[in-house]
N, C-alpha and C. Protein backbone atom coordinates (compact mmCIF):
# COMPACT_ATOMS: atom_id res chain seq x y z
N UNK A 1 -44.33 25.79 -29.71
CA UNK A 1 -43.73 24.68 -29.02
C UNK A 1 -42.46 24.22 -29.70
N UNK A 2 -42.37 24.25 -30.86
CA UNK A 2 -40.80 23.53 -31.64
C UNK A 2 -40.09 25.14 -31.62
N UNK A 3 -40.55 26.23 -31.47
CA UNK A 3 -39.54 27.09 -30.76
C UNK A 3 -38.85 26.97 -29.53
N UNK A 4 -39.51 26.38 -28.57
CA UNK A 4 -38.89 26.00 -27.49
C UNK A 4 -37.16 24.62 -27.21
N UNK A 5 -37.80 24.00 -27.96
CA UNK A 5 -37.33 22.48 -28.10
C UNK A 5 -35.66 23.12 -28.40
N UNK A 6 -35.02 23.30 -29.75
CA UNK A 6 -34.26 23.71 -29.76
C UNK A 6 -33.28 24.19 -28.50
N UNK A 7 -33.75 25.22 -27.95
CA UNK A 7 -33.20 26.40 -26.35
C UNK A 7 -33.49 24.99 -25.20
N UNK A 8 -33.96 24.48 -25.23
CA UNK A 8 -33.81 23.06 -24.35
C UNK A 8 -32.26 22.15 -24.68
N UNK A 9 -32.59 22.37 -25.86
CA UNK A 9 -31.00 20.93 -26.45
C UNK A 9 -30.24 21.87 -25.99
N UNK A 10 -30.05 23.38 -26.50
CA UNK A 10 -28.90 23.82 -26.55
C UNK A 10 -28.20 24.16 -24.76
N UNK A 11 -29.76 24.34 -24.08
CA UNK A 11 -29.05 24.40 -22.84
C UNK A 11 -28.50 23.18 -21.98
N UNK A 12 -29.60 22.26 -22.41
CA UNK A 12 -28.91 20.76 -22.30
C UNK A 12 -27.03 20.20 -22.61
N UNK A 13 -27.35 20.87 -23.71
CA UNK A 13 -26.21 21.17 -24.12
C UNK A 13 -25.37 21.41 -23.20
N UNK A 14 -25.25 22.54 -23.30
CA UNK A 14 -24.33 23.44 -22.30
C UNK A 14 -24.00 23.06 -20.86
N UNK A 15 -25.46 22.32 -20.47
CA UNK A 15 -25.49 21.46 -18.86
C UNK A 15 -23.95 20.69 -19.44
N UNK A 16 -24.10 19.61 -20.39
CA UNK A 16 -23.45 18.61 -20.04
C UNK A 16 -22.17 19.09 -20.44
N UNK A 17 -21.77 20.02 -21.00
CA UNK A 17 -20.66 20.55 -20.98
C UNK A 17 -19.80 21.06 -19.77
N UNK A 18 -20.93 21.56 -19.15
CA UNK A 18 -20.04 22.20 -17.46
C UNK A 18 -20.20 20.94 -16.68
N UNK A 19 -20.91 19.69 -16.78
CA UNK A 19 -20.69 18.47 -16.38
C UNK A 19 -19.14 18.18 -16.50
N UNK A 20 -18.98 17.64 -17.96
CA UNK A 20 -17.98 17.35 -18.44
C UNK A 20 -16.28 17.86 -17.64
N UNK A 21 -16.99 19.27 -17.91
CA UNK A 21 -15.61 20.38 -17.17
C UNK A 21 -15.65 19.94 -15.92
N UNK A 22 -16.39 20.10 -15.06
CA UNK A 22 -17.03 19.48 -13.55
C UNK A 22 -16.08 18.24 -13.79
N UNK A 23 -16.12 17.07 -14.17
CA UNK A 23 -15.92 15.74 -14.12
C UNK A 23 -14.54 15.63 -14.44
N UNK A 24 -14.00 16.16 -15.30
CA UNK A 24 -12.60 16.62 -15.74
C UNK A 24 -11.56 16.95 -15.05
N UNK A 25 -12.31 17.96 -13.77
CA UNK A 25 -11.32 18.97 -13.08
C UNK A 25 -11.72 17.86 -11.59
N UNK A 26 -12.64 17.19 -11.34
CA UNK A 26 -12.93 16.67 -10.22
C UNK A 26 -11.55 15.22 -10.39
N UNK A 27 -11.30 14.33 -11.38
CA UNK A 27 -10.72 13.44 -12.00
C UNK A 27 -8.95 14.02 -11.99
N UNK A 28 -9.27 15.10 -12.49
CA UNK A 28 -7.55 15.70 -12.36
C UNK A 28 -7.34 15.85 -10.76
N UNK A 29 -8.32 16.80 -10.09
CA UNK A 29 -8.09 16.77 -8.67
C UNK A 29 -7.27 15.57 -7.84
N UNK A 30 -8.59 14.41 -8.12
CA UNK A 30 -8.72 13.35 -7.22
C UNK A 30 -6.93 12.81 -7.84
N UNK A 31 -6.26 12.46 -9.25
CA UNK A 31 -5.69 11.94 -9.64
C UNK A 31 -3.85 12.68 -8.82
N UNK A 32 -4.11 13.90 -8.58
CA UNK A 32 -3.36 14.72 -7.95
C UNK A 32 -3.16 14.50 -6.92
N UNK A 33 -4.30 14.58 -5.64
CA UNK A 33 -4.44 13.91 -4.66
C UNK A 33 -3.46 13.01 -4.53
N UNK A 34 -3.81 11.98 -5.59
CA UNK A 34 -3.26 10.44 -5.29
C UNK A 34 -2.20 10.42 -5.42
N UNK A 35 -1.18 11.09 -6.60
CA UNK A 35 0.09 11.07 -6.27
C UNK A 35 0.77 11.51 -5.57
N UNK A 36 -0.19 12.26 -4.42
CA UNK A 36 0.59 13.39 -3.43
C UNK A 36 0.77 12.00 -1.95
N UNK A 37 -0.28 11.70 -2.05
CA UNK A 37 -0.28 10.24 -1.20
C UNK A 37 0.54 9.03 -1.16
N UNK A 38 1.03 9.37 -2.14
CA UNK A 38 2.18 7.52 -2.32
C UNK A 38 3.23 8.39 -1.11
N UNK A 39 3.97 6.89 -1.09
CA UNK A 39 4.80 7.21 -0.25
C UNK A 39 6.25 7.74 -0.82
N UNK A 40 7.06 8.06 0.30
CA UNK A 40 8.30 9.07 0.03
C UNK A 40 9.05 7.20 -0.98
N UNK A 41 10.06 7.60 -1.91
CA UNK A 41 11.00 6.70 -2.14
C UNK A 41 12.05 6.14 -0.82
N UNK A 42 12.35 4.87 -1.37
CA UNK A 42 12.57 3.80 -0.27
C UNK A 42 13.91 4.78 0.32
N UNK A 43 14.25 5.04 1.70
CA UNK A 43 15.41 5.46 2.11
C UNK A 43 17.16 4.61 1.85
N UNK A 44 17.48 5.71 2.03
CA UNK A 44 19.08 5.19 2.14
C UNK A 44 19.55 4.19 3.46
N UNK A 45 20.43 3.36 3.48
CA UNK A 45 20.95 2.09 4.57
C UNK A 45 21.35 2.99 5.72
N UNK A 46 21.56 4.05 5.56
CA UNK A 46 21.37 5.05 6.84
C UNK A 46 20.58 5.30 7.55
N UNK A 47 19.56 5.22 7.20
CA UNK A 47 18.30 5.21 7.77
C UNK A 47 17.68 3.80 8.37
N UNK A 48 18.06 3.10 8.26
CA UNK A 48 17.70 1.81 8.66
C UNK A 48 18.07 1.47 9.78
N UNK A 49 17.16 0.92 10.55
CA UNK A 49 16.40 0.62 12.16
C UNK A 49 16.61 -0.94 12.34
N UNK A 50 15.50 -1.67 11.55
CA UNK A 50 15.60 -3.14 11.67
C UNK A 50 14.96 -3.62 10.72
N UNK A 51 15.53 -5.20 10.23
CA UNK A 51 15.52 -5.36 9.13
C UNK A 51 15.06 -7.55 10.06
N UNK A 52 14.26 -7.85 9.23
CA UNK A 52 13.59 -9.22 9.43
C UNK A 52 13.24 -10.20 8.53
N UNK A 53 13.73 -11.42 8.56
CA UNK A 53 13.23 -12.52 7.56
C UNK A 53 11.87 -13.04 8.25
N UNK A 54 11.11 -13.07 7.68
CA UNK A 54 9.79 -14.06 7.50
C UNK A 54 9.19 -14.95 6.53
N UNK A 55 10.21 -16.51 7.17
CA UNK A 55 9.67 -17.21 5.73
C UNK A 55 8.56 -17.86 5.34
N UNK A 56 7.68 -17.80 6.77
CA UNK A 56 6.47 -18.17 6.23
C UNK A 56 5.37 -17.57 5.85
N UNK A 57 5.88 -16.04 5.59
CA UNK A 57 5.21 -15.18 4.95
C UNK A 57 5.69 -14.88 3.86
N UNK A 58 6.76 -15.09 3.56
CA UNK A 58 7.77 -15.03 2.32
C UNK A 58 7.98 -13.69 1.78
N UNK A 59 8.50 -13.13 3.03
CA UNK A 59 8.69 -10.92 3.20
C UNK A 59 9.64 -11.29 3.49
N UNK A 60 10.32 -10.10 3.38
CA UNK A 60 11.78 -9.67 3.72
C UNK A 60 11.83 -8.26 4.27
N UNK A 61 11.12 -8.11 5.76
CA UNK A 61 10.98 -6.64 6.30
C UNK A 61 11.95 -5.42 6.33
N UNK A 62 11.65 -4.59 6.31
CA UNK A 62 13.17 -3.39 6.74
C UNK A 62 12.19 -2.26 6.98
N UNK A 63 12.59 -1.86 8.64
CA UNK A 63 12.10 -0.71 8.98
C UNK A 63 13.25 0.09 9.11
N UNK A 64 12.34 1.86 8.81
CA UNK A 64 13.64 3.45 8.27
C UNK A 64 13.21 3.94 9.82
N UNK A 65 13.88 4.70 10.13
CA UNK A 65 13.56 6.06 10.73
C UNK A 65 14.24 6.77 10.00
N UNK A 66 13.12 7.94 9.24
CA UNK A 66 13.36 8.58 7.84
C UNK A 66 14.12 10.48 8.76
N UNK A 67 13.67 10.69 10.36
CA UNK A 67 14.11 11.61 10.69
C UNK A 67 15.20 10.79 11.48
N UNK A 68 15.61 9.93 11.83
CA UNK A 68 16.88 9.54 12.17
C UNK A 68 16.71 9.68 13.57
N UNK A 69 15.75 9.58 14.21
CA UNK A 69 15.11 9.49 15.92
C UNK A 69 14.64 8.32 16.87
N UNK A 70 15.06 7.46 15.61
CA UNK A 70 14.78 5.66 16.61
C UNK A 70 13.34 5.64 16.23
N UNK A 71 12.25 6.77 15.81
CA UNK A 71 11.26 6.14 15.55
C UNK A 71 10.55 5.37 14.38
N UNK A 72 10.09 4.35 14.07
CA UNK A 72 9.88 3.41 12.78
C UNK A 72 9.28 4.42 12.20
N UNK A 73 9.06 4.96 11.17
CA UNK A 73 8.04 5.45 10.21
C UNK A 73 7.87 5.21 8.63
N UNK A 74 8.81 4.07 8.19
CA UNK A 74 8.98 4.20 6.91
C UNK A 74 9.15 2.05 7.11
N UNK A 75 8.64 1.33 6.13
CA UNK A 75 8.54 0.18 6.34
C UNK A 75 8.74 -0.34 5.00
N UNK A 76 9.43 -1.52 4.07
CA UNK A 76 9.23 -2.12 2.84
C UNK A 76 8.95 -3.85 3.39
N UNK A 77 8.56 -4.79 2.22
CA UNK A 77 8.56 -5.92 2.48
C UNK A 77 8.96 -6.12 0.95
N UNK A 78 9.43 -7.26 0.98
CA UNK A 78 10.11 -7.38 -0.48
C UNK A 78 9.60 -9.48 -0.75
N UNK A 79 9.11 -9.44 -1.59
CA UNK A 79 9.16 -11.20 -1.96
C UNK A 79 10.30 -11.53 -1.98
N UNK A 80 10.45 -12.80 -1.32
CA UNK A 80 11.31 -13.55 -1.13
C UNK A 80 11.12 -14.96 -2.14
N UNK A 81 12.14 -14.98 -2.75
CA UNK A 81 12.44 -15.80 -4.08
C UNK A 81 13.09 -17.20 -3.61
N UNK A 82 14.20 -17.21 -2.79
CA UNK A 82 15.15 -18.28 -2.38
C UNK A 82 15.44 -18.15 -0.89
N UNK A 83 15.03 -18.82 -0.09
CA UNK A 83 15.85 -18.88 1.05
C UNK A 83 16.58 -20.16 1.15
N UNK A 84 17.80 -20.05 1.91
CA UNK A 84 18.82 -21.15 2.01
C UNK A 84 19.43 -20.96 3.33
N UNK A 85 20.24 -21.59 3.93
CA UNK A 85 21.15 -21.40 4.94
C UNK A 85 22.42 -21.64 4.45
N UNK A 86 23.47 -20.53 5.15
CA UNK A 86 24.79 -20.71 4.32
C UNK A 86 25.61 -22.04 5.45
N UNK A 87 26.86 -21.79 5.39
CA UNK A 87 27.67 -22.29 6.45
C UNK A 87 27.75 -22.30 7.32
N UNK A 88 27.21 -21.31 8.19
CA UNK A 88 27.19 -21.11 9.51
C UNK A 88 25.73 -21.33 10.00
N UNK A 89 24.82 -21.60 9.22
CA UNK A 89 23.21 -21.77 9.53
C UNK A 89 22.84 -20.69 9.42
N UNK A 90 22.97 -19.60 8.86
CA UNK A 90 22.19 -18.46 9.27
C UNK A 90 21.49 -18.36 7.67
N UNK A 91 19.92 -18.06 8.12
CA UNK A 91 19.27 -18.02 6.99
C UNK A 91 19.40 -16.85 6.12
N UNK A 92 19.90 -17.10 4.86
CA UNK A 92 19.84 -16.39 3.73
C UNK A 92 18.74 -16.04 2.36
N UNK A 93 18.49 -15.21 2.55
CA UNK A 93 17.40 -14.63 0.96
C UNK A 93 17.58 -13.90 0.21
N UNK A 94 17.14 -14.17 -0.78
CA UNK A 94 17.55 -14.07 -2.40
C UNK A 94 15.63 -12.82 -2.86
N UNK A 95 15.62 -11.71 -2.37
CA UNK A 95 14.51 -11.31 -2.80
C UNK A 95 14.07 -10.59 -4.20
N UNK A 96 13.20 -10.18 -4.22
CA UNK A 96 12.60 -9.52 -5.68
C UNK A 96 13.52 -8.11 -5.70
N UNK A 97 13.75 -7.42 -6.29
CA UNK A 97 14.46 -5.87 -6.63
C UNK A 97 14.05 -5.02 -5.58
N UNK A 98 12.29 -4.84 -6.12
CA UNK A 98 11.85 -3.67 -5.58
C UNK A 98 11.03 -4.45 -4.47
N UNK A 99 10.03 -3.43 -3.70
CA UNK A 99 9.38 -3.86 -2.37
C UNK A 99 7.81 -4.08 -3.23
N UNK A 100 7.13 -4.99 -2.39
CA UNK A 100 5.92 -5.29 -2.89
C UNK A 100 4.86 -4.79 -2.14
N UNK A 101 5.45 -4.31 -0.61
CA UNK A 101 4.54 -3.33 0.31
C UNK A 101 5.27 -2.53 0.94
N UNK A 102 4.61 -1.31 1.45
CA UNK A 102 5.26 -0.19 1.31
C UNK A 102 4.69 0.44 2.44
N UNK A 103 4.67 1.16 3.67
CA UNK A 103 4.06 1.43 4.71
C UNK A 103 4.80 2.80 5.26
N UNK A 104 4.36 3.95 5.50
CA UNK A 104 4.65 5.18 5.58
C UNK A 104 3.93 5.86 6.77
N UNK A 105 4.34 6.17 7.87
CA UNK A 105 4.27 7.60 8.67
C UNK A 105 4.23 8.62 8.63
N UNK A 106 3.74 9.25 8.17
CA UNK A 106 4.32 11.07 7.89
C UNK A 106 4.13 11.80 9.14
N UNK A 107 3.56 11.48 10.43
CA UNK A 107 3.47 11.93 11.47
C UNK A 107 3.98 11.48 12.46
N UNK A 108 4.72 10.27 12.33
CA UNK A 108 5.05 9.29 13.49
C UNK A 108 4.08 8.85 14.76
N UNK A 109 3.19 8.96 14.49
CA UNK A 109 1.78 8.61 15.20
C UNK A 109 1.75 7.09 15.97
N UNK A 110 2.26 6.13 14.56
CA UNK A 110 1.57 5.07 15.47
C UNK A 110 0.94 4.15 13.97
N UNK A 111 0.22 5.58 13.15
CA UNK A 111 -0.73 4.81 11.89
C UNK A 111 -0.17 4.73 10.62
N UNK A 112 0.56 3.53 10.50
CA UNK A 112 1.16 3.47 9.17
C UNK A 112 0.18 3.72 7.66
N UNK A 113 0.28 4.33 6.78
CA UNK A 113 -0.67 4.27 5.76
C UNK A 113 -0.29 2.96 5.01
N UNK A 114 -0.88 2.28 4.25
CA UNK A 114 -0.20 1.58 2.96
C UNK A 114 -0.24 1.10 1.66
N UNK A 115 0.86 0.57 1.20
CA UNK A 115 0.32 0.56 -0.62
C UNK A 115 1.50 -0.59 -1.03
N UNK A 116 0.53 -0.88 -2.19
CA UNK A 116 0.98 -2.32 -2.75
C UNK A 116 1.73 -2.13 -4.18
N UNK A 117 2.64 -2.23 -4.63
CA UNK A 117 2.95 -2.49 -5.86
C UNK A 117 2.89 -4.08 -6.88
N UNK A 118 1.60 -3.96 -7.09
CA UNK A 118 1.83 -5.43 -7.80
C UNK A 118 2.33 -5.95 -8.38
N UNK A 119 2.72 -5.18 -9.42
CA UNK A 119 3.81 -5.44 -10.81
C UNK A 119 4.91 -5.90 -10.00
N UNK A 120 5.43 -5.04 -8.62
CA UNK A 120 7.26 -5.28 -8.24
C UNK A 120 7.99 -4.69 -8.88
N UNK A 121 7.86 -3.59 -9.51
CA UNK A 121 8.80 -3.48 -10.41
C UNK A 121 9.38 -2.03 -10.20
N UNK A 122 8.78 -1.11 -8.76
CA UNK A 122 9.37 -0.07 -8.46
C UNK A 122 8.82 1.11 -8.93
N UNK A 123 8.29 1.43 -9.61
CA UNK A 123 7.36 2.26 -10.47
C UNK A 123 6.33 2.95 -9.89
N UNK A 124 6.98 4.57 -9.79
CA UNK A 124 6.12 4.99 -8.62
C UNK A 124 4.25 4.84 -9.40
N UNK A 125 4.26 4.93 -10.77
CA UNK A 125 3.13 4.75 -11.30
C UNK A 125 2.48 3.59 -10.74
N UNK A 126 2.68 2.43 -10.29
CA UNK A 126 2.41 1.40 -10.21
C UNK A 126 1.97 1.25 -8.38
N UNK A 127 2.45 2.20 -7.78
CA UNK A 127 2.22 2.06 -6.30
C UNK A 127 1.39 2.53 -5.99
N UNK A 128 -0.02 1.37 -5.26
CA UNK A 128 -1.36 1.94 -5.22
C UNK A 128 -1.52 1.65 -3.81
N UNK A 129 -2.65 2.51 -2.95
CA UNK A 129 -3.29 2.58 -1.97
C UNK A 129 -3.48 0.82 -1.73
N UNK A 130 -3.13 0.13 -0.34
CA UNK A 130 -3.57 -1.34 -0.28
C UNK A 130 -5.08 -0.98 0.12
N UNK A 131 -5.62 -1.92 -0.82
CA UNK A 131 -7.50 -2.42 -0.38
C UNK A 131 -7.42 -3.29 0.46
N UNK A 132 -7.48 -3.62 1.50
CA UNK A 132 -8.06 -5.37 2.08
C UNK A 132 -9.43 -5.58 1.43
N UNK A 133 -9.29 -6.73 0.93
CA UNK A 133 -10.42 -7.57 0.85
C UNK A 133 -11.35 -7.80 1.88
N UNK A 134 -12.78 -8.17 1.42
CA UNK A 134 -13.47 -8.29 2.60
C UNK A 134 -13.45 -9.17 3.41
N UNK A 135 -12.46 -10.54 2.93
CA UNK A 135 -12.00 -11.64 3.97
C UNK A 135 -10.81 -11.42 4.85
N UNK A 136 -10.23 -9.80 4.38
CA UNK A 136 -9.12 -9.48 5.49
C UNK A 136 -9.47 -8.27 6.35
N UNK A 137 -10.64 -8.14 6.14
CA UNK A 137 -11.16 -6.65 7.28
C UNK A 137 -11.55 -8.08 8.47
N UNK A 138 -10.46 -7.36 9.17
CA UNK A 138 -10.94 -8.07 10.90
C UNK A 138 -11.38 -6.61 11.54
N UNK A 139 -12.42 -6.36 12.53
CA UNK A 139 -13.34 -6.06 13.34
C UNK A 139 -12.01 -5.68 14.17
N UNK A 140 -11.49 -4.63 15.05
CA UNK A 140 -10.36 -4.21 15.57
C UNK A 140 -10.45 -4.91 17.36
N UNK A 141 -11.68 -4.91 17.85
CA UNK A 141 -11.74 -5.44 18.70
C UNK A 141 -12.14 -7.22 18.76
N UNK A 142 -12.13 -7.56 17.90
CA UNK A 142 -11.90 -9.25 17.54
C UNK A 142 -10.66 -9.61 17.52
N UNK A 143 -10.84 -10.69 18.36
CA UNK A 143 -9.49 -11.50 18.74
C UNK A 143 -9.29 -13.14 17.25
N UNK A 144 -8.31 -13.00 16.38
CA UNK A 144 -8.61 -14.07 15.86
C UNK A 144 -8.05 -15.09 16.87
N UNK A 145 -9.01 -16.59 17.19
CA UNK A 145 -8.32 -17.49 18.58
C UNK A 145 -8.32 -18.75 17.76
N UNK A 146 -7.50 -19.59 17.83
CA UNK A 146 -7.56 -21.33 17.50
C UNK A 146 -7.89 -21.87 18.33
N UNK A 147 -8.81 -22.99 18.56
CA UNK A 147 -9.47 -24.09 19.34
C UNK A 147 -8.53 -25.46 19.11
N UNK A 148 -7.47 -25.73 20.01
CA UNK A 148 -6.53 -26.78 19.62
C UNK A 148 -7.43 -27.73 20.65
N UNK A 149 -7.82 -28.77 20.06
CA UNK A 149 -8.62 -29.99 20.92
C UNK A 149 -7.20 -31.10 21.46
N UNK A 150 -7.19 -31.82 22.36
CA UNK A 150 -6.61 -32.94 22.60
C UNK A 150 -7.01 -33.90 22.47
N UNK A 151 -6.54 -35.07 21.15
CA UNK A 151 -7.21 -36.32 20.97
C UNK A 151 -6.75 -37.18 21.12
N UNK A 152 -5.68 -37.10 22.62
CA UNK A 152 -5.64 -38.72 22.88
C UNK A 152 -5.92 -38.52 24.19
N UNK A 153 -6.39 -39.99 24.74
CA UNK A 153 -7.05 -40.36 25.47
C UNK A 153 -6.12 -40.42 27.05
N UNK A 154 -6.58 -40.04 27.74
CA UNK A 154 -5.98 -40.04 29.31
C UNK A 154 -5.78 -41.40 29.81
């Protein structure tokens, strides 16, 4: 019996070694994957379609057409730091460098993919797949509706 024991560890052994390798090459895979997935770098002003202030979201939109065909496929939003109106009223913003969301087509489909850079700081290292939270998964066929009551009296 303590002849046996030994040829147990050692194959034990050896299991968790081709684990290891297994776990290694599965980790490099997946990590490969992921950088194949970010999106293309932000396009040139040539490419640009339409471009939108939203200050009560505090974005600064700009949609590409990255094949130059009128169709949207390439999207940034950038934090917005300062808005003001100049002389003529027209609203002006003062945003962050880089984009803080990032939204990509590669098929022109319809289904934007997307990804968040939290830092802001441009770094393709830093640009990750967006998660919604579970208080922002809406149900696709749910309507969000407001109930505006009237409280004065006829």
């Amino acid at each position: 019996m303590s002849h046996l024991s030994p040829i147990r560890k050692r194959a034990s052994s050896h299991t968790g070694n081709v684990a290891s390798i297994l776990l290694s090459m599965l980790l490099l895979c997946s990590f490969t994957s992921f950088v194949h997935a970010s999106p293309p770098i932000e396009p040139e002003e040539t490419h640009l379609v339409h471009e939108d202030v939203n200050i009560i979201a505090g974005l600064y939109f700009r949609e590409y057409s990255l094949k130059d065909n009128g169709v949207i496929d390439y999207k940034t939003a950038r934090q917005i730091i300062v808005s003001e109106y100049n002389e003529y009223w027209n609203t002006v913003v003062y945003t962050k460098e880089h984009p803080l969301f990032y939204w990509y087509d590669s098929d022109q489909d319809g289904r934007m993919d997307m990804w968040v850079d939290r830092n802001v700081e441009g770094c393709a290292c830093d640009i990750v797949p967006y998660e919604p939270t579970v208080s922002e998964n809406v149900h696709p066929n749910q309507q969000n509706t407001i109930s505006i009551q009237n409280t004065q009296q006829p």
